[in-house]
Protein backbone atom coordinates (compact mmCIF):
# COMPACT_ATOMS: atom_id res chain seq x y z
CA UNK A 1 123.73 104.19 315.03
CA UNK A 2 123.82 105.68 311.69
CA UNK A 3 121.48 108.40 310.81
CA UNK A 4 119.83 107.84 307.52
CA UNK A 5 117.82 110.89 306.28
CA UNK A 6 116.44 109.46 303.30
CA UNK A 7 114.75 106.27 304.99
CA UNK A 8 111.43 105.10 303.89
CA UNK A 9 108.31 106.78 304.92
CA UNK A 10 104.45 106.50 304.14
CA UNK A 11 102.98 108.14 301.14
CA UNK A 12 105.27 111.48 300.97
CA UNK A 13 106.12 113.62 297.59
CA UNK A 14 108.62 116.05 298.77
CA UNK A 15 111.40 115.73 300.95
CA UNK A 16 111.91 119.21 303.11
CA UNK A 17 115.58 119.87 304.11
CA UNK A 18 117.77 122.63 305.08
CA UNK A 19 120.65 124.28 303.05
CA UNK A 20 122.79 121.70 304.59
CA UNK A 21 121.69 118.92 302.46
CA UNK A 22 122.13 120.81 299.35
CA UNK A 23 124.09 117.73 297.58
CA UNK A 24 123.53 115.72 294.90
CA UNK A 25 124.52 112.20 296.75
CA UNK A 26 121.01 113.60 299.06
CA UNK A 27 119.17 115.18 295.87
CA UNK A 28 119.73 111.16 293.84
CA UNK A 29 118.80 109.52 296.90
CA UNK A 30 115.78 111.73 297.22
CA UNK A 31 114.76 111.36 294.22
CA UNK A 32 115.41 106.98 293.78
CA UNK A 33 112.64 107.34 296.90
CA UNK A 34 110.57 108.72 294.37
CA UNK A 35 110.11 112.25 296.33
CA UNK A 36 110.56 115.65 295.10
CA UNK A 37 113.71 117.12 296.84
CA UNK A 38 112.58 120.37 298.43
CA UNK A 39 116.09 121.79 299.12
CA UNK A 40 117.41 125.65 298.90
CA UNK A 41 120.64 125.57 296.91
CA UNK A 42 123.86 127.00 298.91
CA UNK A 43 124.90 130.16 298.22
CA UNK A 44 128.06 128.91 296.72
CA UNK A 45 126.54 126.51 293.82
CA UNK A 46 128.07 127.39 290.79
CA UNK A 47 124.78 126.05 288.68
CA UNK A 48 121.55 126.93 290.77
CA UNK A 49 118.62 124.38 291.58
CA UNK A 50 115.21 124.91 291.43
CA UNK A 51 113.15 124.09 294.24
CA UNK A 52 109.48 124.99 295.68
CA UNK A 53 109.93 127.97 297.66
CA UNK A 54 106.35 128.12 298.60
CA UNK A 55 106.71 124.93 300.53
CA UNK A 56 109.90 125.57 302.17
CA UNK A 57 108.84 128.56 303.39
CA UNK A 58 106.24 126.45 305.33
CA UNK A 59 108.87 124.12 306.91
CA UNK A 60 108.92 125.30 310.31
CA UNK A 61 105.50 124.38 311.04
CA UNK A 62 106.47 120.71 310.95
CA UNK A 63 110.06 121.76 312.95
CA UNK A 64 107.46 123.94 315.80
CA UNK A 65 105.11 120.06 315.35
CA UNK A 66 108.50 118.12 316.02
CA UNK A 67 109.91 120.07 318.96
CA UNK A 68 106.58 120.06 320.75
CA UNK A 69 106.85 116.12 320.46
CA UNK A 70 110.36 116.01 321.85
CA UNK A 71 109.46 117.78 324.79
């Protein structure tokens, strides 16, 4: 089964994600969803992106929420 990590869900505004999905195909999908992508640029991006560091910074809260479920 094909992971899709831009599928729809509730009443969201930003999209968190890790350096890893620091592409544009994920940023224009993202952003057709009508959500903010919320995405640290890589290191090697020629042009940088702007993102909200405030709430990134706040991501592992929901990744600590996530791995309590799993388990």
């Amino acid at each position: 089964m094909f992971y899709n990590p831009v599928r729809k869900s509730g009443k969201a505004q930003w999209r968190l994600a890790n350096r890893c999905y620091d592409a544009e195909w994920f940023r224009d999908a993202v952003e057709k969803k009508d959500h903010q992508p919320c995405v640290p640029d890589r290191k090697s991006r020629s042009m940088p992106v702007q993102y909200e560091a405030h709430r990134y910074k706040h991501r592992n809260r929901i990744e600590i929420m996530l791995g309590r479920l799993y388990d």
